[in-house]
N, C-alpha and C. Protein backbone atom coordinates (compact mmCIF):
# COMPACT_ATOMS: atom_id res chain seq x y z
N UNK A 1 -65.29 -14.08 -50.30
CA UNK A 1 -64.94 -15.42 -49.86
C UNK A 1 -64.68 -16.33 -51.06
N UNK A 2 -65.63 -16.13 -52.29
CA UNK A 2 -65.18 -16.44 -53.40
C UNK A 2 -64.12 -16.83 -53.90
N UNK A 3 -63.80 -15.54 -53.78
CA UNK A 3 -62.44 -15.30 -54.44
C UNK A 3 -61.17 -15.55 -53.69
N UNK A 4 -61.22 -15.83 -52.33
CA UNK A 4 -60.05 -16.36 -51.20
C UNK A 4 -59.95 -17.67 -52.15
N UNK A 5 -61.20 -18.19 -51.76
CA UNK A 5 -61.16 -19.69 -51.83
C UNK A 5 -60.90 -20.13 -53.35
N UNK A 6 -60.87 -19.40 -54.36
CA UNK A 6 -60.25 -19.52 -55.51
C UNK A 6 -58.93 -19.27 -55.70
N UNK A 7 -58.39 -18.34 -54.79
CA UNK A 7 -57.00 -17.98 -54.89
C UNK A 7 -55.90 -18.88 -53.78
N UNK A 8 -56.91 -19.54 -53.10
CA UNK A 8 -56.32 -20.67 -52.56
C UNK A 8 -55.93 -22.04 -53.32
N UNK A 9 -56.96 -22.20 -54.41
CA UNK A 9 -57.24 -23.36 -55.18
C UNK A 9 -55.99 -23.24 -56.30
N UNK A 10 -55.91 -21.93 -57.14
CA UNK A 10 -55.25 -21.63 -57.59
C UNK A 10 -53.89 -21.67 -57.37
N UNK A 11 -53.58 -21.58 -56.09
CA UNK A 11 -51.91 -21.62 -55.16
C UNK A 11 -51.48 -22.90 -55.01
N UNK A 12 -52.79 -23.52 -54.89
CA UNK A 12 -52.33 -24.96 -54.65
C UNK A 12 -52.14 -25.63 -55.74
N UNK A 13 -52.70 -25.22 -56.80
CA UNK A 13 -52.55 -25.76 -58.68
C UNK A 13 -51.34 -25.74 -58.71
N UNK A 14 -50.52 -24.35 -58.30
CA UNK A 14 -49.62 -23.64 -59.20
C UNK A 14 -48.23 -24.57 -58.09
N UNK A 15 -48.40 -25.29 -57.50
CA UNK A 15 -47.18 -25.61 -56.54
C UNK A 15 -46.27 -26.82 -57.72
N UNK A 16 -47.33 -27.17 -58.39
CA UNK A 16 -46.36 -28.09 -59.53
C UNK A 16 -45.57 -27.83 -60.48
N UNK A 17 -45.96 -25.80 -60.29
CA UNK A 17 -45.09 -25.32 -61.66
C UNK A 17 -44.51 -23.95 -60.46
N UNK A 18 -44.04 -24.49 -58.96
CA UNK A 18 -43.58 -23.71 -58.31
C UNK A 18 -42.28 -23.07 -58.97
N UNK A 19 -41.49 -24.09 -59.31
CA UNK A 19 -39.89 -23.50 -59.66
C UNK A 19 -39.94 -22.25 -60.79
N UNK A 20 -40.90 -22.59 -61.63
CA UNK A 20 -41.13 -21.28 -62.45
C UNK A 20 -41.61 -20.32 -62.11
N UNK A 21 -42.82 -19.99 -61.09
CA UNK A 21 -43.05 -18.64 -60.54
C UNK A 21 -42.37 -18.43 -59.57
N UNK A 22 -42.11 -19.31 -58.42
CA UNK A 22 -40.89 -18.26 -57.52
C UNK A 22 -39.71 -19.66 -57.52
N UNK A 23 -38.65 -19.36 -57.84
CA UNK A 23 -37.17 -19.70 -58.32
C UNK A 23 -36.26 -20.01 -57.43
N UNK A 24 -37.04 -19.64 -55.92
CA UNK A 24 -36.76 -19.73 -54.65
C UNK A 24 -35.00 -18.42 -54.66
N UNK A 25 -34.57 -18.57 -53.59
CA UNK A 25 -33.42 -17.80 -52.78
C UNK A 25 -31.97 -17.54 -53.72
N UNK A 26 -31.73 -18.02 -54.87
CA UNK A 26 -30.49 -17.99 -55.84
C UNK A 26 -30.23 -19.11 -55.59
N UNK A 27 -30.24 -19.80 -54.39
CA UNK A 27 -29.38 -21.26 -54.28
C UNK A 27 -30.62 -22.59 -54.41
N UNK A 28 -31.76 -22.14 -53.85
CA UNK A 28 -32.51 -23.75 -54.40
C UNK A 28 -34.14 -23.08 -54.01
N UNK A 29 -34.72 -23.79 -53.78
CA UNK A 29 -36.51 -23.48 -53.76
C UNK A 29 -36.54 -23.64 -52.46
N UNK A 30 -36.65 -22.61 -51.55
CA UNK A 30 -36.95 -22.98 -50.31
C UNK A 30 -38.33 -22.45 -49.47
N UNK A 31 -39.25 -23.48 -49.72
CA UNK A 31 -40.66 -23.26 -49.26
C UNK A 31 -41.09 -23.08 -47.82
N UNK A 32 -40.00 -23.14 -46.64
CA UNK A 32 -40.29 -23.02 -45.80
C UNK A 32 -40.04 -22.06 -45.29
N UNK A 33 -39.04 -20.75 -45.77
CA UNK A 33 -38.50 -19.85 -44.92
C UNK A 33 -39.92 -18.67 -45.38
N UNK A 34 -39.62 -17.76 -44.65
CA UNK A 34 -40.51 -16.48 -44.27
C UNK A 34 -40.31 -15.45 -45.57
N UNK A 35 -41.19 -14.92 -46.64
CA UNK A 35 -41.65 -14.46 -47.30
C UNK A 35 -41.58 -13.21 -46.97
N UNK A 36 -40.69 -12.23 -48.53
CA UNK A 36 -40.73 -10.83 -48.11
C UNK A 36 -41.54 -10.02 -49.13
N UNK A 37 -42.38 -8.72 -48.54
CA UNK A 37 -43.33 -8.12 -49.84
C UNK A 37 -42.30 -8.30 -51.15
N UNK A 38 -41.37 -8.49 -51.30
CA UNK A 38 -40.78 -8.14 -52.59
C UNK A 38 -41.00 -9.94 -53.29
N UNK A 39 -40.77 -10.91 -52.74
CA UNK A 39 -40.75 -12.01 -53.27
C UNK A 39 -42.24 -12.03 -53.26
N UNK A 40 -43.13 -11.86 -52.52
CA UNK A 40 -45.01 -11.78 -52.76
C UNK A 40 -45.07 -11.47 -53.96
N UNK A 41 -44.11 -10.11 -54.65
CA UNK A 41 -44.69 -9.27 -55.59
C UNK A 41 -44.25 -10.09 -56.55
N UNK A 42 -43.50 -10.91 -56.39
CA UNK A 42 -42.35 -11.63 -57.68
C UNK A 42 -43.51 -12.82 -57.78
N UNK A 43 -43.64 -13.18 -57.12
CA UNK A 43 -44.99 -14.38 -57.57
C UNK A 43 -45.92 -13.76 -58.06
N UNK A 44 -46.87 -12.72 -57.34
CA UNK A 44 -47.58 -12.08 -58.08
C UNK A 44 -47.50 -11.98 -59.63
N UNK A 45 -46.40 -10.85 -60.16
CA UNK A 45 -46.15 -10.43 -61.11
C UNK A 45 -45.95 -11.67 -62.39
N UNK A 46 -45.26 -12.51 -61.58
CA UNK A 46 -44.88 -13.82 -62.77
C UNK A 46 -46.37 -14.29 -63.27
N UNK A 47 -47.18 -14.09 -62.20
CA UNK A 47 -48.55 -15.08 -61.98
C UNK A 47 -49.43 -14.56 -63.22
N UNK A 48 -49.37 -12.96 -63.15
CA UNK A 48 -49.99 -11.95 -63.19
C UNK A 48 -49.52 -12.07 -65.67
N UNK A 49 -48.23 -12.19 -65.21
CA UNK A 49 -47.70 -12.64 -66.83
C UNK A 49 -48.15 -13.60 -66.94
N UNK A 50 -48.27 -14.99 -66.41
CA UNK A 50 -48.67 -16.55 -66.94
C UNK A 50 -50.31 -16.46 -67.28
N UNK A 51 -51.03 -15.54 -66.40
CA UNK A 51 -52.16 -15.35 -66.63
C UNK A 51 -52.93 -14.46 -68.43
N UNK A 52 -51.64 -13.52 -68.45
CA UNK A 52 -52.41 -12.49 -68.80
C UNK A 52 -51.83 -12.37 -70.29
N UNK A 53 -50.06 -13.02 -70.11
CA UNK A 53 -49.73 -12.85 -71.28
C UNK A 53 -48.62 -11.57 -71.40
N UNK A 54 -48.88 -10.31 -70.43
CA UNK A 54 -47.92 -9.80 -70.17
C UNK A 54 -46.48 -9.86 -69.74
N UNK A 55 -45.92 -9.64 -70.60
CA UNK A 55 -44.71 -9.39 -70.09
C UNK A 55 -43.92 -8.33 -69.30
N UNK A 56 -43.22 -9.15 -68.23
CA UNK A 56 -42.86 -7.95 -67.20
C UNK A 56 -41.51 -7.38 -67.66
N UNK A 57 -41.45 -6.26 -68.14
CA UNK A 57 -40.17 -5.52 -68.18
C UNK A 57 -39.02 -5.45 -67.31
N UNK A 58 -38.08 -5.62 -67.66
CA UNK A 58 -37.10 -5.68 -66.37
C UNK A 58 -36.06 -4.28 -66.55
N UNK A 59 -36.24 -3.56 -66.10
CA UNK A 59 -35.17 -2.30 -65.61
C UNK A 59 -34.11 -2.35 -65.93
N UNK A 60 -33.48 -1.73 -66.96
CA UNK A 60 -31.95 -1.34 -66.63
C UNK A 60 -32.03 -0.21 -66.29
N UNK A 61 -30.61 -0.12 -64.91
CA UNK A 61 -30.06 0.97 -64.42
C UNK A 61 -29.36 1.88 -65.33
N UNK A 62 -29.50 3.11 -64.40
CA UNK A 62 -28.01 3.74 -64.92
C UNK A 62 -27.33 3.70 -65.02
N UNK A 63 -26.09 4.03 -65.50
CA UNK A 63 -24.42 3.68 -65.63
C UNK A 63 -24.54 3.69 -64.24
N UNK A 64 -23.28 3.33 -63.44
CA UNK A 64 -23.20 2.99 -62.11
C UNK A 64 -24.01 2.92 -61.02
N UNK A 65 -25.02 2.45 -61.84
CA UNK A 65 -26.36 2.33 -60.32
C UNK A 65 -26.94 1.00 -60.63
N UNK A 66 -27.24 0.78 -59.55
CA UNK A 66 -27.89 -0.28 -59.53
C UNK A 66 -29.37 -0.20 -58.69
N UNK A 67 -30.23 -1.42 -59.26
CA UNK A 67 -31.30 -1.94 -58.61
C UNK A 67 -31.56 -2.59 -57.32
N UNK A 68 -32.72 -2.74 -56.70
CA UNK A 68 -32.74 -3.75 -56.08
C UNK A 68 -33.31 -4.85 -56.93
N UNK A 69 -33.21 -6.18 -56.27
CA UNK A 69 -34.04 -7.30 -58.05
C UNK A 69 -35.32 -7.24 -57.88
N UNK A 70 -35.65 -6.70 -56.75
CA UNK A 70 -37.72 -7.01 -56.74
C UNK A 70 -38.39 -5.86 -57.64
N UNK A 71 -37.17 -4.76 -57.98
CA UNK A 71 -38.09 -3.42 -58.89
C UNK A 71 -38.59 -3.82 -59.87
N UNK A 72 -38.54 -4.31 -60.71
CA UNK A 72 -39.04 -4.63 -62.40
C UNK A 72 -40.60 -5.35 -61.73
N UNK A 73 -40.74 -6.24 -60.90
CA UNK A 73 -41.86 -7.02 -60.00
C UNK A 73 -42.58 -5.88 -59.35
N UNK A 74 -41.88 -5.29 -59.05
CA UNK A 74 -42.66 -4.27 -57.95
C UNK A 74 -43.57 -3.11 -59.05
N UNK A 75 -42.64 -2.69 -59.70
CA UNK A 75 -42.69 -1.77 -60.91
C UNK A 75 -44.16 -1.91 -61.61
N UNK A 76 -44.11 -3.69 -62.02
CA UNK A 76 -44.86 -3.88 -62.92
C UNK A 76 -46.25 -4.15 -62.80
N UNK A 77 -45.83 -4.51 -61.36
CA UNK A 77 -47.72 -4.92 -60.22
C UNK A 77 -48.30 -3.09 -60.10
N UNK A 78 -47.65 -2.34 -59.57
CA UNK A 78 -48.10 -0.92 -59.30
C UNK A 78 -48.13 -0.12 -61.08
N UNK A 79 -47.81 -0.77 -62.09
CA UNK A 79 -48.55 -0.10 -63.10
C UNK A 79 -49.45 -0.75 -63.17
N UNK A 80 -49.96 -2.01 -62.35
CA UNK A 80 -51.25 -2.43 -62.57
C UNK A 80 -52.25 -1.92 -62.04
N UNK A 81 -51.89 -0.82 -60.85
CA UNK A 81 -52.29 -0.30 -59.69
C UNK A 81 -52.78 -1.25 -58.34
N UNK A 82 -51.75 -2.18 -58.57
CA UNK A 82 -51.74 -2.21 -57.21
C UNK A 82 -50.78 -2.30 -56.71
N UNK A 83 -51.43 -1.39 -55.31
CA UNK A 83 -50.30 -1.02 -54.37
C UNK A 83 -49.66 -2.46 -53.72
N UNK A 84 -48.19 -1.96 -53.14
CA UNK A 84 -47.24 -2.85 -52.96
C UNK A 84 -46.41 -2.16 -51.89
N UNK A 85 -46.56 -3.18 -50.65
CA UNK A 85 -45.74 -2.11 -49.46
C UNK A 85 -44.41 -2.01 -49.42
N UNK A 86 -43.41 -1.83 -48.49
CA UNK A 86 -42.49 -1.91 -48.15
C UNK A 86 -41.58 -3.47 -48.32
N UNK A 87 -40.68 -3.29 -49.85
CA UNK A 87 -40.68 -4.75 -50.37
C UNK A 87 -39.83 -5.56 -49.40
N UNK A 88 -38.74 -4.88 -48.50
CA UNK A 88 -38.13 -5.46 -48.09
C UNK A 88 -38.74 -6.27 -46.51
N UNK A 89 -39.82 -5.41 -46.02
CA UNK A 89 -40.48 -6.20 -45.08
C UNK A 89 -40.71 -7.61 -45.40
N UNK A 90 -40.98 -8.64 -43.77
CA UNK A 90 -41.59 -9.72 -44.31
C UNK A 90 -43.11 -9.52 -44.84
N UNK A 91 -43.88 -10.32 -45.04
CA UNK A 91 -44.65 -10.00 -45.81
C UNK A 91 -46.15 -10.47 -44.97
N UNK A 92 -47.04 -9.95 -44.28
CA UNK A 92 -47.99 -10.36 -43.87
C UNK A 92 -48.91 -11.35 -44.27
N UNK A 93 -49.75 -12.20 -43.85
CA UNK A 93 -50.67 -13.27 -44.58
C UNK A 93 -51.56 -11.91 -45.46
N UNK A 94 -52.22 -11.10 -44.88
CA UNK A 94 -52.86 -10.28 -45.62
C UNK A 94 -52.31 -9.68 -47.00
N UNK A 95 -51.12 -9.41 -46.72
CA UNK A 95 -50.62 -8.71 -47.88
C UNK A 95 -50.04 -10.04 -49.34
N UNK A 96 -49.87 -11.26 -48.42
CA UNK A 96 -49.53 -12.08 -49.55
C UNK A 96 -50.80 -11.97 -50.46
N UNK A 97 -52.26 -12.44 -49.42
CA UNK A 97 -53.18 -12.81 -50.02
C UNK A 97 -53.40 -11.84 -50.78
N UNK A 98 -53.44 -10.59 -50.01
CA UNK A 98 -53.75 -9.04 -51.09
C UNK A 98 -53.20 -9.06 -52.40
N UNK A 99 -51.89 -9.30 -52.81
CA UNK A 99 -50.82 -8.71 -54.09
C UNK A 99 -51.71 -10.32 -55.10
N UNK A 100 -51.56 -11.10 -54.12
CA UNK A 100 -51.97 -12.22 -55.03
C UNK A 100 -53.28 -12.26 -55.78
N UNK A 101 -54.24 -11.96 -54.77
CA UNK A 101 -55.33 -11.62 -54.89
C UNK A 101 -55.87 -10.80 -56.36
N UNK A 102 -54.72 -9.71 -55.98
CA UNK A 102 -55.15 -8.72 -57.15
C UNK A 102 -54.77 -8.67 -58.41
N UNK A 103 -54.29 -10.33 -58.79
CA UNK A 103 -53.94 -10.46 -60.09
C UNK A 103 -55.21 -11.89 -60.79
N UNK A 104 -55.53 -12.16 -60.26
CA UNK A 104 -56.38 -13.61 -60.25
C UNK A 104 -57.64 -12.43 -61.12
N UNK A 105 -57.67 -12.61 -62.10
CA UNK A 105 -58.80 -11.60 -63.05
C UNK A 105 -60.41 -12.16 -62.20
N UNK A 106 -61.43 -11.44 -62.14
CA UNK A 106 -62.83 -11.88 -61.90
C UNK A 106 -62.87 -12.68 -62.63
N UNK A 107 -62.73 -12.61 -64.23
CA UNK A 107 -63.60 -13.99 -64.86
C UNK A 107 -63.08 -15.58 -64.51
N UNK A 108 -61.95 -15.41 -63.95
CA UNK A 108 -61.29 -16.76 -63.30
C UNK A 108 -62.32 -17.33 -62.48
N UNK A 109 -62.54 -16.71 -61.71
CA UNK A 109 -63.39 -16.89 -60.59
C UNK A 109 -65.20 -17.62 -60.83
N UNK A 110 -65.41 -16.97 -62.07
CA UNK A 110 -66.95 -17.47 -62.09
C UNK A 110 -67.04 -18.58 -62.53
């Protein structure tokens, strides 16, 4: 419960430096539409760098292939080990809180 209620406190800090962790849709910041695991992971991951200092690698493809844009995010949370579902789903309250959750270090918390 701790740690909800810190990662709530924390979400609500971070809404002043929203445009920098999620960049919203390509066209503007849009806080009201419905959230997909892949944009969860993209906050996560940014969160997860602002916190930690890491930098997230971003993927280049192969000659004629391409990505989806949430891999380098997705990529970089699951070398953290944590798991990350199906990015293109929307994204459950559980699973936001989960990905988010699992970047917020313990010592934040005490």
């Amino acid at each position: 419960m701790k740690k909800l209620a810190a990662l709530i406190l924390s979400a609500a800090l971070l809404v002043g430096s929203a445009a920098a962790i999620s960049p919203g849709t390509g066209h503007a910041f849009a806080p009201f539409q419905i959230l997909t695991v892949g944009e969860v992971a993209a906050i996560a991951a940014r969160m997860n760098e602002a916190i930690t200092g890491d930098p997230i690698p971003m993927a280049t493809p192969k000659p004629g292939k391409t990505l989806p844009w949430y891999f380098s995010y997705v990529k970089y949370l699951e070398d953290l080990g944590i798991d990350v579902p199906d990015p293109e789903k929307q994204a459950t309250r559980q699973e936001f809180v989960s990905i988010l959750a699992a970047v917020v270090p313990e010592e934040m918390l005490a």
